[in-house]
PDB file of N, CA and C in Angstrom:
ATOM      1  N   UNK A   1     176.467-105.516-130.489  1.00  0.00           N
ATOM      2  CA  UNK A   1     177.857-105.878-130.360  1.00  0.00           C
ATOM      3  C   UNK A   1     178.004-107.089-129.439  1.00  0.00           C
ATOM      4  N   UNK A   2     178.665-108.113-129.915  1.00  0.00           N
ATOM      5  CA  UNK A   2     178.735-109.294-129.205  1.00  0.00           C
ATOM      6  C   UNK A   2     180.060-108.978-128.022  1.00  0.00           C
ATOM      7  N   UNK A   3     180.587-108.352-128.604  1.00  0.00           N
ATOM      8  CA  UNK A   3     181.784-108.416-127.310  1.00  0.00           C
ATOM      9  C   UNK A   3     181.609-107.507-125.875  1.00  0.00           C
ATOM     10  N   UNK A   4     180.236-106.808-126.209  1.00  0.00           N
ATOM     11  CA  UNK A   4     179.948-105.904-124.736  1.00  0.00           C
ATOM     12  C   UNK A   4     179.027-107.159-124.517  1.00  0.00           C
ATOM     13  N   UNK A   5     178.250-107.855-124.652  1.00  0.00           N
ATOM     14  CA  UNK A   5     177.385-108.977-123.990  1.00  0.00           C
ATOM     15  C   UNK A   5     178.338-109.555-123.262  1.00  0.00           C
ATOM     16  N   UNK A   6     179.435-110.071-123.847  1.00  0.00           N
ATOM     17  CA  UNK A   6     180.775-111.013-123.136  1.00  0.00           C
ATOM     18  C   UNK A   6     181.205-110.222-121.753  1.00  0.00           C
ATOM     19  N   UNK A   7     181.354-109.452-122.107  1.00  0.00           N
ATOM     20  CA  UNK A   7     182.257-108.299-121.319  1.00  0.00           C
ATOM     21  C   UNK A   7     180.784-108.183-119.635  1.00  0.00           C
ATOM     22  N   UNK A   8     179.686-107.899-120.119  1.00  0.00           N
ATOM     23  CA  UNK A   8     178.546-107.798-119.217  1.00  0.00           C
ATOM     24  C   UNK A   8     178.299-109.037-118.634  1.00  0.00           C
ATOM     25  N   UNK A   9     178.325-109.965-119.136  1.00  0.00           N
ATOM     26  CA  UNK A   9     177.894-111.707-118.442  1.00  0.00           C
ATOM     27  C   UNK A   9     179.759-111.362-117.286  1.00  0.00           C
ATOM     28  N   UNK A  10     180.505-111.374-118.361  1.00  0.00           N
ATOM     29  CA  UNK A  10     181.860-111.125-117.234  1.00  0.00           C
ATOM     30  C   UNK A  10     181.528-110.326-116.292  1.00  0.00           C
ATOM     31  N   UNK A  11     181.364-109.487-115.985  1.00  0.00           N
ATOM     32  CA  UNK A  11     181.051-108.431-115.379  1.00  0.00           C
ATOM     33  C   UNK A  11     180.039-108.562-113.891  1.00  0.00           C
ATOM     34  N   UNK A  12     178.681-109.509-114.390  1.00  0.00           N
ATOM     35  CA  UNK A  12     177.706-110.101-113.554  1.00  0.00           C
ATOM     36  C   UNK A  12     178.526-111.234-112.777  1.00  0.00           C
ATOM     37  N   UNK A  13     179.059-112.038-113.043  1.00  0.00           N
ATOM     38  CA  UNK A  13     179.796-113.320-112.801  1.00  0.00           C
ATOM     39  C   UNK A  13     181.016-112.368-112.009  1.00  0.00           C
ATOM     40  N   UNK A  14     181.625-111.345-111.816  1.00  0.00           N
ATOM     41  CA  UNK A  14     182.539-111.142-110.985  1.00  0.00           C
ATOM     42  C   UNK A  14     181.641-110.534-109.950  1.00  0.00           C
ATOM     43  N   UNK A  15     180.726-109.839-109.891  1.00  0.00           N
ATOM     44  CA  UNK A  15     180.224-108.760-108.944  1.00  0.00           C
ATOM     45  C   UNK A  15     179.145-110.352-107.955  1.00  0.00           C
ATOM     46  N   UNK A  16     178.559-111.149-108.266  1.00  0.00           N
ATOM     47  CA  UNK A  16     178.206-112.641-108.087  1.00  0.00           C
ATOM     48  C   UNK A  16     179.335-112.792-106.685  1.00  0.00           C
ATOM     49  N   UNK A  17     180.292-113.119-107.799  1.00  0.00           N
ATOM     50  CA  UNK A  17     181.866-113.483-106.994  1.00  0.00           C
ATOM     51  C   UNK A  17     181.862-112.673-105.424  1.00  0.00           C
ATOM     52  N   UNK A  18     182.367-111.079-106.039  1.00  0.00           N
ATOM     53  CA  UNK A  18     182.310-110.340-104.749  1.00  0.00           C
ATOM     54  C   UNK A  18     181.398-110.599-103.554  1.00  0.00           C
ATOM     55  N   UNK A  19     180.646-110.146-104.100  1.00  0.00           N
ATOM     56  CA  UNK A  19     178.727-111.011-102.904  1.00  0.00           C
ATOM     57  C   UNK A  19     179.458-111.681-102.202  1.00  0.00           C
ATOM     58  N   UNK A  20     179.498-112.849-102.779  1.00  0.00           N
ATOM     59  CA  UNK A  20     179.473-114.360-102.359  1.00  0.00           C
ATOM     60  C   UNK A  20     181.154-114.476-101.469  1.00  0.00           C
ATOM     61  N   UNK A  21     181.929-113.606-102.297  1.00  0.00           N
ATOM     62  CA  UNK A  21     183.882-113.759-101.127  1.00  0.00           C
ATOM     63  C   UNK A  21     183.521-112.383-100.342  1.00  0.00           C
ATOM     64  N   UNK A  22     184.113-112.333 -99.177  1.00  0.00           N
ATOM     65  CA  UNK A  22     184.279-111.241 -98.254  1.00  0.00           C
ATOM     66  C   UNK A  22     185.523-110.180 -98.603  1.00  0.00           C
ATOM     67  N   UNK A  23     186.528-111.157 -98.429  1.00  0.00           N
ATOM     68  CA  UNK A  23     187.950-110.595 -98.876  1.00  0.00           C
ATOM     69  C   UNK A  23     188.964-111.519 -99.518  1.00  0.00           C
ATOM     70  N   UNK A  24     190.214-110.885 -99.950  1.00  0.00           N
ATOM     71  CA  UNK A  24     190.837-111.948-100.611  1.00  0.00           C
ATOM     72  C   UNK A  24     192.242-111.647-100.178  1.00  0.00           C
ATOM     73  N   UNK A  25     193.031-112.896 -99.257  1.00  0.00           N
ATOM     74  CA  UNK A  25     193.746-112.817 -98.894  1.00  0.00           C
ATOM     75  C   UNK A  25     195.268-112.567-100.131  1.00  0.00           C
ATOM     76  N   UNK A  26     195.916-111.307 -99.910  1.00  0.00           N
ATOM     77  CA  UNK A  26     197.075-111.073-100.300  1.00  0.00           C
ATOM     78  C   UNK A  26     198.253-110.986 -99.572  1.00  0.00           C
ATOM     79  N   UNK A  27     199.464-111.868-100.212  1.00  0.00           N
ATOM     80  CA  UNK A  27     201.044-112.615 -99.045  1.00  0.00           C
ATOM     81  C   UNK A  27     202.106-111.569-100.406  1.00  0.00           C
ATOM     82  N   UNK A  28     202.991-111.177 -99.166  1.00  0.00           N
ATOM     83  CA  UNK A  28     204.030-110.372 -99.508  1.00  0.00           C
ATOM     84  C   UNK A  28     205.203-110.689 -98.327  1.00  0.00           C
ATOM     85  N   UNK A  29     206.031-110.158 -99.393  1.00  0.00           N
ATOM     86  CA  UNK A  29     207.237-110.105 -98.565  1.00  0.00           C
ATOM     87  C   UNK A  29     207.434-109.054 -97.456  1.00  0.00           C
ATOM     88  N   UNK A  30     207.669-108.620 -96.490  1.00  0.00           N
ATOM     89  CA  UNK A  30     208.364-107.287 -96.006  1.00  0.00           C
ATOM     90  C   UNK A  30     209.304-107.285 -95.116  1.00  0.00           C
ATOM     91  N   UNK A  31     210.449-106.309 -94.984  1.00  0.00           N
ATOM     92  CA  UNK A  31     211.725-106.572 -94.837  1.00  0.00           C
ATOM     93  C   UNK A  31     211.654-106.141 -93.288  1.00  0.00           C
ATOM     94  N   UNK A  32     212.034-107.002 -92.334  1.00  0.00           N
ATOM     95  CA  UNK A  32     212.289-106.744 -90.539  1.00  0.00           C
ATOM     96  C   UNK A  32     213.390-106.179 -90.702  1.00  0.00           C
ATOM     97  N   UNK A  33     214.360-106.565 -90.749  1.00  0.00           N
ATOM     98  CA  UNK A  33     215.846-105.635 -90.318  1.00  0.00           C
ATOM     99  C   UNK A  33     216.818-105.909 -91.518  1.00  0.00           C
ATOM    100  N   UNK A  34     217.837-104.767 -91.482  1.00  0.00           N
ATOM    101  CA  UNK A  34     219.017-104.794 -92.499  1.00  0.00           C
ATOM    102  C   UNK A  34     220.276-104.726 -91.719  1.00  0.00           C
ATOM    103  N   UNK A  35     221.328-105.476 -91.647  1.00  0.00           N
ATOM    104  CA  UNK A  35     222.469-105.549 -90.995  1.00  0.00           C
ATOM    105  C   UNK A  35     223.088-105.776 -91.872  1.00  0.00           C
ATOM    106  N   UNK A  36     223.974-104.695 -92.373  1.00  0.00           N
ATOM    107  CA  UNK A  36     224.848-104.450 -93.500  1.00  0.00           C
ATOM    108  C   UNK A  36     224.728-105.539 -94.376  1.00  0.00           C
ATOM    109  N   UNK A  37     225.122-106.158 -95.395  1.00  0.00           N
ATOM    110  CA  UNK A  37     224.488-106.719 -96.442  1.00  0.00           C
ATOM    111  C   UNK A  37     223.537-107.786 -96.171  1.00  0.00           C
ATOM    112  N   UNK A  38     223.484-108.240 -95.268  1.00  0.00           N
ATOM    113  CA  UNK A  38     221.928-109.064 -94.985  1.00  0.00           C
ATOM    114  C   UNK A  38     220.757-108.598 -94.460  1.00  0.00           C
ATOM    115  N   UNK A  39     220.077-108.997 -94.564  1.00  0.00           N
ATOM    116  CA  UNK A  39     218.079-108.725 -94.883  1.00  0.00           C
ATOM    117  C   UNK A  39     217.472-109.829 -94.070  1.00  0.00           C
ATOM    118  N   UNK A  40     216.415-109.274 -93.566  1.00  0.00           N
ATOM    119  CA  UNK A  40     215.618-110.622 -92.411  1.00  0.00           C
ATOM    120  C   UNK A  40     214.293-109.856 -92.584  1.00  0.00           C
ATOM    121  N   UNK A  41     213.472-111.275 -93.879  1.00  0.00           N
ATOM    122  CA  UNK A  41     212.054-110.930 -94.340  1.00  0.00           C
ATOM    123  C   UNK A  41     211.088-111.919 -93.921  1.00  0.00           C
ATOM    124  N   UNK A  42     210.093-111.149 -93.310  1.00  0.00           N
ATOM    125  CA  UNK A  42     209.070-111.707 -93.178  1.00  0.00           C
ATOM    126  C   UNK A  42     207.843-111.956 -94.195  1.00  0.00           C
ATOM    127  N   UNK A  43     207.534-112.919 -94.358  1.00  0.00           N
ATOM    128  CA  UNK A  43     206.209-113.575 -95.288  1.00  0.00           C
ATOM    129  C   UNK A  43     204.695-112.719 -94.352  1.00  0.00           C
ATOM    130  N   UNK A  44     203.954-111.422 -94.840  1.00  0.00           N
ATOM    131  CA  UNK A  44     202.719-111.048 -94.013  1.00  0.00           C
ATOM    132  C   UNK A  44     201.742-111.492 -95.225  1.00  0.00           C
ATOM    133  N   UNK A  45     200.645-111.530 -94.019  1.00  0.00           N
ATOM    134  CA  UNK A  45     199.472-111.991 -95.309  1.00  0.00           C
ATOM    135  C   UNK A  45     198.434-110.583 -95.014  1.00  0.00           C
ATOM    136  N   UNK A  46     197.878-109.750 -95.544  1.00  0.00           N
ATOM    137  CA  UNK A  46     196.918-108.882 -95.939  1.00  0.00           C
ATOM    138  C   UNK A  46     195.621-109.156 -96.165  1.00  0.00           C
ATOM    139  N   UNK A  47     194.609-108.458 -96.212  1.00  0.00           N
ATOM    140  CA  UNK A  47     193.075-109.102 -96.065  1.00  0.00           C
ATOM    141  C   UNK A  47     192.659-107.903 -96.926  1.00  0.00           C
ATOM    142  N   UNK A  48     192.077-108.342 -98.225  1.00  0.00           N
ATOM    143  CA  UNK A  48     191.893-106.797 -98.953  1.00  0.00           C
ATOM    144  C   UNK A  48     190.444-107.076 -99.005  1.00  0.00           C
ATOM    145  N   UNK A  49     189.541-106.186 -97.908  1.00  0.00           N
ATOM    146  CA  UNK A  49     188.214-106.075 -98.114  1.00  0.00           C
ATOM    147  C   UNK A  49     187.479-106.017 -99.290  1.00  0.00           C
ATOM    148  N   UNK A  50     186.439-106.542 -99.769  1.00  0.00           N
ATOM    149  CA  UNK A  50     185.429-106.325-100.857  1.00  0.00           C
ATOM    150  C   UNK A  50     184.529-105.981-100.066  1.00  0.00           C
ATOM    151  N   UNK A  51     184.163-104.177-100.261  1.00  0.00           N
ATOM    152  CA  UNK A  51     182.578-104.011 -99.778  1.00  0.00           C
ATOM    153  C   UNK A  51     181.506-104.745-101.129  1.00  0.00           C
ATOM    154  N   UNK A  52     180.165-104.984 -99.867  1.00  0.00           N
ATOM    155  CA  UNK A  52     179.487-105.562-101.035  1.00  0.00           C
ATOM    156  C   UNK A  52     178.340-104.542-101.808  1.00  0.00           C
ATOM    157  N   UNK A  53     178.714-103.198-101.526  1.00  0.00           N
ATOM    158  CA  UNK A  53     178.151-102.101-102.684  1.00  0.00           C
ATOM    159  C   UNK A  53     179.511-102.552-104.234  1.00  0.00           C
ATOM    160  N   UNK A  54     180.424-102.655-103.515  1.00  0.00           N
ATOM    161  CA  UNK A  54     181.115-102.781-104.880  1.00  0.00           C
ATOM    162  C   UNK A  54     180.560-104.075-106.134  1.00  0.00           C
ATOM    163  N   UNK A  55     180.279-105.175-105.607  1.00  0.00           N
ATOM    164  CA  UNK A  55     180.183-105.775-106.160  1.00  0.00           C
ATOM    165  C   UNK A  55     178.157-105.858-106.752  1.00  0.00           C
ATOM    166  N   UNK A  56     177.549-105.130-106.050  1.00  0.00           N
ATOM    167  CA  UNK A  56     176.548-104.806-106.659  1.00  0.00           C
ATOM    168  C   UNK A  56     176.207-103.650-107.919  1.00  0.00           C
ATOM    169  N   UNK A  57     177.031-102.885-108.111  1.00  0.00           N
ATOM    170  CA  UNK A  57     177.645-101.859-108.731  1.00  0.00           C
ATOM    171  C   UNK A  57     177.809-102.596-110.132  1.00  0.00           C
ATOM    172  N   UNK A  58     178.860-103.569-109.679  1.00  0.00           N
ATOM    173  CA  UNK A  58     179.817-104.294-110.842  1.00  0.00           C
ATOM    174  C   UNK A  58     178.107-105.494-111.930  1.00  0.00           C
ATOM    175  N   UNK A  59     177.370-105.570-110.663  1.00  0.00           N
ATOM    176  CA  UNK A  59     176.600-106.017-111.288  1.00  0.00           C
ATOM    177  C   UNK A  59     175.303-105.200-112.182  1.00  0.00           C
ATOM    178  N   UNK A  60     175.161-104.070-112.282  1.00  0.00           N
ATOM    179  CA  UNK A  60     174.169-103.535-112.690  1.00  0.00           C
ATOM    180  C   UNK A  60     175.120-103.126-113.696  1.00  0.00           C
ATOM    181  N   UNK A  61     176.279-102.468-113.836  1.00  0.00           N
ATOM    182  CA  UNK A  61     177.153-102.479-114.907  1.00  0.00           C
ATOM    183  C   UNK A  61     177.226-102.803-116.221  1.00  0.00           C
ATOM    184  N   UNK A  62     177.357-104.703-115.550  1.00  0.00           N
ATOM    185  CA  UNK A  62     176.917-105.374-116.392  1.00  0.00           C
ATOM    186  C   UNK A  62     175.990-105.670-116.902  1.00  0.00           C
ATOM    187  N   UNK A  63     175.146-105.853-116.176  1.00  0.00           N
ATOM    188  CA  UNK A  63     173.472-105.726-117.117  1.00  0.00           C
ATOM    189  C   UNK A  63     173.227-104.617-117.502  1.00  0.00           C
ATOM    190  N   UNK A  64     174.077-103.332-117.673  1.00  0.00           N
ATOM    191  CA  UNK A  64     173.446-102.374-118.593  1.00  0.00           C
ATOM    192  C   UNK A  64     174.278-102.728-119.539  1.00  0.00           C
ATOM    193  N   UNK A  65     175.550-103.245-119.675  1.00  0.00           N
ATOM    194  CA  UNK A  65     176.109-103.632-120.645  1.00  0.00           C
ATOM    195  C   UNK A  65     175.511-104.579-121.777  1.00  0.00           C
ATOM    196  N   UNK A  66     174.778-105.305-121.542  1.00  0.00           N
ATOM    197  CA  UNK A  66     173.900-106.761-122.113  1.00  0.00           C
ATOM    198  C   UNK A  66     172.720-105.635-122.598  1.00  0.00           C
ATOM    199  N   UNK A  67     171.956-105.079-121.743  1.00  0.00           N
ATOM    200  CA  UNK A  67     171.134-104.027-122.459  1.00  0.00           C
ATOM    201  C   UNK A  67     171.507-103.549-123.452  1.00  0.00           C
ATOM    202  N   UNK A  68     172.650-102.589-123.850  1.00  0.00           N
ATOM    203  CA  UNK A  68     172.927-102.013-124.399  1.00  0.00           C
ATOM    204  C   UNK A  68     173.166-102.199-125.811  1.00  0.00           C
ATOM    205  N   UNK A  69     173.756-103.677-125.557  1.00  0.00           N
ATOM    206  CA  UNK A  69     174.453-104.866-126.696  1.00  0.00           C
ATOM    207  C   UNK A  69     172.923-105.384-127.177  1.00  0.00           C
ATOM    208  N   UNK A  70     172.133-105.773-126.433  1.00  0.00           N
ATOM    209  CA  UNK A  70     170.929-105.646-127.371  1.00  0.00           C
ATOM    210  C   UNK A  70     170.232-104.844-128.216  1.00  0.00           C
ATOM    211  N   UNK A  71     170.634-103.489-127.314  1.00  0.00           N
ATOM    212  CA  UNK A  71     169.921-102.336-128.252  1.00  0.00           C
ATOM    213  C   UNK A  71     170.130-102.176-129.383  1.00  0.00           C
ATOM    214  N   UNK A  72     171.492-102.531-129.713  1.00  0.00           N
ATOM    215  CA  UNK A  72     172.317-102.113-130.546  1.00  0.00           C
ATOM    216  C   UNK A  72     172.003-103.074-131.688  1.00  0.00           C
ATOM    217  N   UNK A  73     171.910-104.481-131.431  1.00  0.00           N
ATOM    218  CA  UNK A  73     171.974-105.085-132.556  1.00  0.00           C
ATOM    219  C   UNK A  73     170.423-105.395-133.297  1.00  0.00           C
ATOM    220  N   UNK A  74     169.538-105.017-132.571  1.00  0.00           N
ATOM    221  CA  UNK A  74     168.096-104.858-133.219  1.00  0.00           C
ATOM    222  C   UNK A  74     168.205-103.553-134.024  1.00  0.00           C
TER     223      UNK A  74
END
């Protein structure tokens, strides 16, 4: 099956990614105070950890995925 090879090279190429970034900064809104119909929001920025078991994970994944897609089409 050609589309689990795709899906597995994707797969290697994100878990790569993870390795290589620590975390990835995420910006939101959140609301400081409400005084009857007005709102006073602050812009926070968030730090969403990538452990790097995750992204080694993501990589064997994928290479069983590419395995598999070979098995299949022999």
């Amino acid at each position: 099956m050609r589309w689990l090879m795709i899906l597995g090279v994707v797969l290697i190429i994100l878990g790569i990614v993870g390795l290589v970034v620590d975390y990835v900064p995420i910006r939101h809104q959140e609301e400081v105070a409400k005084i009857g119909p007005f709102t006073a929001t602050q812009e926070k920025e968030t730090d969403f950890i990538i452990p790097p078991y995750a992204g080694v994970i993501v990589i064997v994944v994928g290479a069983a995925l590419i395995f598999a897609s070979r098995r299949r089409s022999i």
